[in-house]
N, C-alpha and C. Protein backbone atom coordinates (compact mmCIF):
# COMPACT_ATOMS: atom_id res chain seq x y z
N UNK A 1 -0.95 -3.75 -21.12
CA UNK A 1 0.27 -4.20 -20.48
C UNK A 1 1.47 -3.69 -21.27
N UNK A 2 2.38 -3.24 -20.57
CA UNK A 2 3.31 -2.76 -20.80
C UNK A 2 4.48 -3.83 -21.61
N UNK A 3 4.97 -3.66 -22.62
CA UNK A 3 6.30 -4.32 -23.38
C UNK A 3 6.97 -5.03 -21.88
N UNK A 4 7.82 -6.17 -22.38
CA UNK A 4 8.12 -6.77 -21.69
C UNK A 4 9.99 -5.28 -21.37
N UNK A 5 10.50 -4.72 -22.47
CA UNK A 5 11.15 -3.91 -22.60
C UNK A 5 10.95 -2.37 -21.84
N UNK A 6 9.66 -2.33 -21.53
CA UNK A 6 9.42 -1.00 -20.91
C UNK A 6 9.27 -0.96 -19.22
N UNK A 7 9.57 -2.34 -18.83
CA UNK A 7 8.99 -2.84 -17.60
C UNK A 7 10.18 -2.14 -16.23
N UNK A 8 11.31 -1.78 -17.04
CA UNK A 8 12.58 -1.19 -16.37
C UNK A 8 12.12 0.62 -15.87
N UNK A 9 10.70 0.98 -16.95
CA UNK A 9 9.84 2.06 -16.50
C UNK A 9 9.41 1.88 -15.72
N UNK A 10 8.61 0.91 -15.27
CA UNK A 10 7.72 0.84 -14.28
C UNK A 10 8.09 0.47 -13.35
N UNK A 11 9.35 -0.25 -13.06
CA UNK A 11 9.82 -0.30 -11.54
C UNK A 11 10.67 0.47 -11.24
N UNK A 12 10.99 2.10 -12.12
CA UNK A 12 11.88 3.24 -11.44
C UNK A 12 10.16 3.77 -11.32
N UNK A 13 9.23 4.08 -11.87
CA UNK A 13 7.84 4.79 -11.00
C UNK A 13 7.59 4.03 -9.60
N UNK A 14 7.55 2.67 -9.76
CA UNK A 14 7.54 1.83 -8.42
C UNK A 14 8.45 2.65 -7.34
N UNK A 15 9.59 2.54 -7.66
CA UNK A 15 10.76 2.82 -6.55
C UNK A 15 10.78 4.24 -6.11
N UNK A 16 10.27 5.28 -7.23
CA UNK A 16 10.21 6.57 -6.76
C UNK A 16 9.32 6.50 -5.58
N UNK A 17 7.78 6.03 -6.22
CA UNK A 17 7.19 5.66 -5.36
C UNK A 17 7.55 5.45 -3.55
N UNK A 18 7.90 4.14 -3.66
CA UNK A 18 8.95 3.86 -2.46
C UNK A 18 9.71 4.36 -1.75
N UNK A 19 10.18 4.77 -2.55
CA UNK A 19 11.28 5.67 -1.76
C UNK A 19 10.45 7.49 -1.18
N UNK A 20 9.29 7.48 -2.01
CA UNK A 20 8.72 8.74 -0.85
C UNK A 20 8.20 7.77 0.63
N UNK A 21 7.83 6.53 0.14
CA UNK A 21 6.52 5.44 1.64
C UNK A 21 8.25 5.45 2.30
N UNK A 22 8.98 5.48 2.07
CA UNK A 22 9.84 5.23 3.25
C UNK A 22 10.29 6.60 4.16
N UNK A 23 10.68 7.81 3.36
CA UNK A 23 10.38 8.90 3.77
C UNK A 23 9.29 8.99 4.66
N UNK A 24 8.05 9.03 4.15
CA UNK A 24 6.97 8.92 5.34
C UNK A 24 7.32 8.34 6.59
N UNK A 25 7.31 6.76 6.22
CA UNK A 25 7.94 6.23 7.51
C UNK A 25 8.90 6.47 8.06
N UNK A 26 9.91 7.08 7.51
CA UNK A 26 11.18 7.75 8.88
C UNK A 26 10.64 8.95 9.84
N UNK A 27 9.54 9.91 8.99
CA UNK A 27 8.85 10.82 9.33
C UNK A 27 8.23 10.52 10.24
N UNK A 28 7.06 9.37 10.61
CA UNK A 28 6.36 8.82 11.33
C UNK A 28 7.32 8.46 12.14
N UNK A 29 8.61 7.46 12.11
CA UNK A 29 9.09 6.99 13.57
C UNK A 29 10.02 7.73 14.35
N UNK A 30 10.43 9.05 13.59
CA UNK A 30 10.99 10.21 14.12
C UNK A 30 10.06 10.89 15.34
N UNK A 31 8.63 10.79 15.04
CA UNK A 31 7.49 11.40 15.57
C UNK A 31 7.09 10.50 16.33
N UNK A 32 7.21 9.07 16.73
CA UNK A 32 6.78 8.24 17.94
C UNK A 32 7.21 8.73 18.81
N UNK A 33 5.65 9.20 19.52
CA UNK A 33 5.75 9.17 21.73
C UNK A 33 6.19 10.79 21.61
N UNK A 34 6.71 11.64 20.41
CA UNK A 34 6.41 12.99 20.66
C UNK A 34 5.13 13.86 20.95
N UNK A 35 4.13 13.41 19.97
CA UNK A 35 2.97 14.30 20.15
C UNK A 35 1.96 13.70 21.06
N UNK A 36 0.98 14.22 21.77
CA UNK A 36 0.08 13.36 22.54
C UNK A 36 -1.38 14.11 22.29
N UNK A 37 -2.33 13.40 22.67
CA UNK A 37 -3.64 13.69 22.52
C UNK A 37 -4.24 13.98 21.44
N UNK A 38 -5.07 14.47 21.33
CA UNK A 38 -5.71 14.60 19.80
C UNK A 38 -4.65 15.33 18.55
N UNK A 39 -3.59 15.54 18.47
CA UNK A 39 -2.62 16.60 17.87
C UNK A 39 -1.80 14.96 17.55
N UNK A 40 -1.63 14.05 18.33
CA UNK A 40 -1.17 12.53 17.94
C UNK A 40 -2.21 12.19 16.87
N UNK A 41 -3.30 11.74 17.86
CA UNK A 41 -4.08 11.22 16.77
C UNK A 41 -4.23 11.72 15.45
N UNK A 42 -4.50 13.15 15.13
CA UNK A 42 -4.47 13.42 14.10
C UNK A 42 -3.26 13.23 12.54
N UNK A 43 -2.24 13.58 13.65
CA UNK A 43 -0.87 13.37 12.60
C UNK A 43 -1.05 11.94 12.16
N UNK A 44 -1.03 11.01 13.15
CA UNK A 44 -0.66 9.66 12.61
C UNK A 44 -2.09 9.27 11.76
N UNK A 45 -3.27 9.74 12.00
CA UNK A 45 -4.09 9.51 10.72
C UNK A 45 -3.84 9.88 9.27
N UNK A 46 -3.22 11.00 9.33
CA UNK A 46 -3.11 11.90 7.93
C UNK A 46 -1.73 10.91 7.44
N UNK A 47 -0.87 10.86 8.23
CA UNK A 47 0.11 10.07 7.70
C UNK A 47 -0.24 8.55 7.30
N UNK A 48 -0.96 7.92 7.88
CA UNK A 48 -1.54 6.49 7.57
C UNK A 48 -2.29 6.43 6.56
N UNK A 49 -2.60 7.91 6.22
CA UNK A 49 -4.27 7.92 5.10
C UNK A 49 -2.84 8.25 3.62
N UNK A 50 -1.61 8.95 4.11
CA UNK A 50 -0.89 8.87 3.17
C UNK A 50 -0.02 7.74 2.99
N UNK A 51 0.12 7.28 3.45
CA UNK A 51 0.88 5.79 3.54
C UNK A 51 0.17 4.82 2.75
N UNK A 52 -1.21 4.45 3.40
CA UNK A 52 -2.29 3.50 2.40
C UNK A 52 -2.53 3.74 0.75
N UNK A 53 -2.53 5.45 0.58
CA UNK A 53 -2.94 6.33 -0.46
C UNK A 53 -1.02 5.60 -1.74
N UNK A 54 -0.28 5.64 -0.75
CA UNK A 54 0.83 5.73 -1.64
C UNK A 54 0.85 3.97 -2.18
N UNK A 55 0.66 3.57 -1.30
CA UNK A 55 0.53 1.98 -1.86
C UNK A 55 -0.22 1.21 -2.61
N UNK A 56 -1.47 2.28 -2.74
CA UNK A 56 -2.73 2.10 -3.66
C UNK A 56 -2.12 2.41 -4.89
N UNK A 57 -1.42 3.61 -4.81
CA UNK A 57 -0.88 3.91 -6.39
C UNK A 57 0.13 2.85 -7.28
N UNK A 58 1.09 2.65 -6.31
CA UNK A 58 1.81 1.34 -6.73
C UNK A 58 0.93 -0.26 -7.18
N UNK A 59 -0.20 -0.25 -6.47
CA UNK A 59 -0.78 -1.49 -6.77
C UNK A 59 -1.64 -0.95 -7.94
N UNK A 60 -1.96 0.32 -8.25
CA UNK A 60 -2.84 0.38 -9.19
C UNK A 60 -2.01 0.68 -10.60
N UNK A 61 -0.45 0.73 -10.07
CA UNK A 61 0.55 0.78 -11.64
C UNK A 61 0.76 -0.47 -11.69
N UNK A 62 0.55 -1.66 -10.97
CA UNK A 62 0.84 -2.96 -11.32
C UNK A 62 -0.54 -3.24 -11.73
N UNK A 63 -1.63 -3.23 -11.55
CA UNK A 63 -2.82 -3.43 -12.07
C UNK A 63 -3.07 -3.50 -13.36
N UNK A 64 -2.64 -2.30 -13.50
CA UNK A 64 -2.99 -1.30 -15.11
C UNK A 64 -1.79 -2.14 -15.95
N UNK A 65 -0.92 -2.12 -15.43
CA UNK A 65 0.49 -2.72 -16.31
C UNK A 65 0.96 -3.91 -16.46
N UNK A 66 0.18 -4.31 -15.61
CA UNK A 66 1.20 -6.03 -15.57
C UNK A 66 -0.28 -7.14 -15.54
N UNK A 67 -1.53 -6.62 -14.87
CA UNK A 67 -2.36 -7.27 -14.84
C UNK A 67 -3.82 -7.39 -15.64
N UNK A 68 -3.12 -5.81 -16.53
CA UNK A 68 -4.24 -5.72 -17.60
C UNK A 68 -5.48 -4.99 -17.19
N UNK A 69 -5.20 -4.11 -16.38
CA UNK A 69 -6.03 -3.04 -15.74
C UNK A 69 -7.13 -3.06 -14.21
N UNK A 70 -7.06 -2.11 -13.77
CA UNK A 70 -7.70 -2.00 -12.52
C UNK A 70 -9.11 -1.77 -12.86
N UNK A 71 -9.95 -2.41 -11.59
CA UNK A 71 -11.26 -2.21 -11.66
C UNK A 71 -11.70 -0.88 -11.49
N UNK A 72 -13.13 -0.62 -11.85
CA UNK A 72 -13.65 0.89 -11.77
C UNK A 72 -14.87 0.18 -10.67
N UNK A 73 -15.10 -0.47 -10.85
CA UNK A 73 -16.25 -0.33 -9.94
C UNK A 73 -16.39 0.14 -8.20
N UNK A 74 -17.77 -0.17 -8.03
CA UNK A 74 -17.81 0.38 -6.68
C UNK A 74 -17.22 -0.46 -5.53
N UNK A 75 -16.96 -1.00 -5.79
CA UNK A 75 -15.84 -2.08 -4.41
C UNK A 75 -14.34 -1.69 -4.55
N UNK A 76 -13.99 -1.41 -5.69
CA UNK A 76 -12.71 -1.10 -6.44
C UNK A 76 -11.47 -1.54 -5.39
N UNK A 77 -11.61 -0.75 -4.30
CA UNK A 77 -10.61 -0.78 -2.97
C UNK A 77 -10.50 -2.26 -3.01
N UNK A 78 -11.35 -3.43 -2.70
CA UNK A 78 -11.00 -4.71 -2.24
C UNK A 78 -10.93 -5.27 -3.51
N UNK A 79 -11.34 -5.11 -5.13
CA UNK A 79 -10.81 -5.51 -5.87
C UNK A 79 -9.72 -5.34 -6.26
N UNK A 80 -8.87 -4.52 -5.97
CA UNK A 80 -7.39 -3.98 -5.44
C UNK A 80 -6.71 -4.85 -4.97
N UNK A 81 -6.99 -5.19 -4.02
CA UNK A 81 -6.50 -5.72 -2.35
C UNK A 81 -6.68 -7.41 -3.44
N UNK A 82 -7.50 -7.60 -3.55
CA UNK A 82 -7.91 -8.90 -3.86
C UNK A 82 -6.61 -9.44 -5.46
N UNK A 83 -6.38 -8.65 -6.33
CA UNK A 83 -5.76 -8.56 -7.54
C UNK A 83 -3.97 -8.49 -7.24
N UNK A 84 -3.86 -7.96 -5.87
CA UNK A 84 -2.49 -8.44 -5.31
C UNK A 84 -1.57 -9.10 -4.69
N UNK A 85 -2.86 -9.90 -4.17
CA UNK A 85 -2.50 -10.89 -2.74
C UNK A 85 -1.76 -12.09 -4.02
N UNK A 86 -2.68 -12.50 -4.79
CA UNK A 86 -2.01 -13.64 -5.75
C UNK A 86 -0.59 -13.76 -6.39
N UNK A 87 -0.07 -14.63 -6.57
CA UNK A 87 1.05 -14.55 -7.76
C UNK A 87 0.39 -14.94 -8.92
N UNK A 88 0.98 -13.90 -9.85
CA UNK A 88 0.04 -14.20 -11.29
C UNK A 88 1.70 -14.72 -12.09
N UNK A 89 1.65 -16.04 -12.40
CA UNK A 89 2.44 -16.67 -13.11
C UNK A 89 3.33 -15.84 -13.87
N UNK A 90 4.52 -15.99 -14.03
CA UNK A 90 5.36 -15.27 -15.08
C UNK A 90 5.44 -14.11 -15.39
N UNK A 91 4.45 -13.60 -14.45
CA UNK A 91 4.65 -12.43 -14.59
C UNK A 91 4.59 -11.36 -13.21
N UNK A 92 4.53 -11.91 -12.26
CA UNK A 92 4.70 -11.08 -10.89
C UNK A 92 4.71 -12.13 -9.62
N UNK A 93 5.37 -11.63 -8.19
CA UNK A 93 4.84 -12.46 -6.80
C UNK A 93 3.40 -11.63 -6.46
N UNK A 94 3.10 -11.98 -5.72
CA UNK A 94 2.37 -11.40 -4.66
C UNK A 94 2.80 -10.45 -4.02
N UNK A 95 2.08 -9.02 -3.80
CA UNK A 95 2.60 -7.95 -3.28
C UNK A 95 1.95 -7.47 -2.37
N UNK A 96 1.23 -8.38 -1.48
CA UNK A 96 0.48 -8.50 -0.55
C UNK A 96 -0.09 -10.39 -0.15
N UNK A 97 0.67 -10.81 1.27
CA UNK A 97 -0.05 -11.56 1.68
C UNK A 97 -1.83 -11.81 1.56
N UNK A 98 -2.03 -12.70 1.71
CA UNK A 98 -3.28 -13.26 1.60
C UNK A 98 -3.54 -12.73 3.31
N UNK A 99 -3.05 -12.90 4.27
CA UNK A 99 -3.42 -12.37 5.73
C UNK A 99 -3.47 -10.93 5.61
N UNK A 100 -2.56 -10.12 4.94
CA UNK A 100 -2.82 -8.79 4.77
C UNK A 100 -3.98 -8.15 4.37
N UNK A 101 -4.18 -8.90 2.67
CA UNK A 101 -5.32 -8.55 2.23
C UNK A 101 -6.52 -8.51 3.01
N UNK A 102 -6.66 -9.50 3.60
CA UNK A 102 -7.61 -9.75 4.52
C UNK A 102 -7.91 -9.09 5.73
N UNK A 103 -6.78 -8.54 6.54
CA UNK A 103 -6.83 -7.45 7.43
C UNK A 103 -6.84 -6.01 6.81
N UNK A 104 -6.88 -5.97 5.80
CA UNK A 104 -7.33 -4.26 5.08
C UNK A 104 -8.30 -4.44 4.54
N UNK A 105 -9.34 -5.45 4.48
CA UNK A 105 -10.42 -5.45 4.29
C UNK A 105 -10.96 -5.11 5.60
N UNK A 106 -10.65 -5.19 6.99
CA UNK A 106 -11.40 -5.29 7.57
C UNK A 106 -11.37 -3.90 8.64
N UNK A 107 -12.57 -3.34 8.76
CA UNK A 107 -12.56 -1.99 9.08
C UNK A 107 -11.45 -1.90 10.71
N UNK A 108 -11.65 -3.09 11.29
CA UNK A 108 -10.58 -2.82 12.40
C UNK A 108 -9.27 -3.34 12.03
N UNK A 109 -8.55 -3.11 10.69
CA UNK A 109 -7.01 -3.46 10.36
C UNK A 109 -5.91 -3.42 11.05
N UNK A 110 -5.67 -2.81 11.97
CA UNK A 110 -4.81 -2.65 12.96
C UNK A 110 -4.88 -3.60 13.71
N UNK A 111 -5.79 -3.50 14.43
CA UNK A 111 -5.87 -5.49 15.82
C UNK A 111 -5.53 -6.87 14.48
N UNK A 112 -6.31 -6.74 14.01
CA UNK A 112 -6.20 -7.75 12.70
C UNK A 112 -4.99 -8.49 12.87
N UNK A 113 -4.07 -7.50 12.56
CA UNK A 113 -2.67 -7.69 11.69
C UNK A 113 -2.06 -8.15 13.49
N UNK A 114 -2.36 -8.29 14.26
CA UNK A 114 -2.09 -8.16 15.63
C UNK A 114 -0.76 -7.88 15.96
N UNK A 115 -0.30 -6.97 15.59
CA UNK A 115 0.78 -6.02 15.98
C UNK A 115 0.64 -4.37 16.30
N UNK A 116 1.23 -3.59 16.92
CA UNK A 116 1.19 -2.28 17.04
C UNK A 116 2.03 -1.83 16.50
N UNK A 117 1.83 -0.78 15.43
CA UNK A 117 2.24 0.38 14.64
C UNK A 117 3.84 0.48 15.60
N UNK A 118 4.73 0.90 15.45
CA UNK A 118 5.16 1.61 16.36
C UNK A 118 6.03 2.93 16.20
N UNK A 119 4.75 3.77 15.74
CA UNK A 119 4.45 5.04 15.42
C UNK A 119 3.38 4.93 16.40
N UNK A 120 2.67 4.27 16.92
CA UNK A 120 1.48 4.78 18.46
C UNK A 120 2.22 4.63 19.36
């Protein structure tokens, strides 16, 4: 875990972070209802697989830094998911609902969360 002094590091990597997932997403809602058929589908996968990918990294610099490290094992993904939903006292909120976590566990995440993207 990072100095309580170095922590002003880790939320400009956070925000860089961020500030590309929002890029994406202007990218993505610039691109709603333009492309159709499989040339849709594909974009908005690659972009969703980068979207998920970018938020993994942020949860895995709070992991490593604030929570005293990320798991290696073979579940790793939902020990992830599972290590963020909480508020860990004094030292972070929750950076993921408990309903969230729970709908990215689940291979149909999209109905889950029962809303539509609106990037489809």
């Amino acid at each position: 875990m990072r100095d309580r002094d170095q922590l002003p590091v880790l939320a400009a990597e956070i925000q860089a972070e961020l500030a590309q997932l929002e890029k994406l997403v202007q990218k993505m809602s610039a691109r709603a209802g333009k492309l159709e058929g499989e040339e849709a589908i594909e974009s908005t996968a690659l972009r969703l697989h980068n979207l998920y990918t970018g938020l993994e990294r942020i949860f895995k610099l709070v992991a490593a830094e604030i929570n005293g490290g990320a798991t290696e094992s073979v579940d790793w993904h939902k020990r992830l998911l599972a290590q963020m939903s909480p508020e860990v006292a004094d030292s972070r909120p929750a950076l993921i609902s408990e309903v969230t976590r729970k709908a990215l566990e689940e291979p149909s995440c999209l109905s889950a969360l029962g809303s539509k993207p609106l990037w489809l």
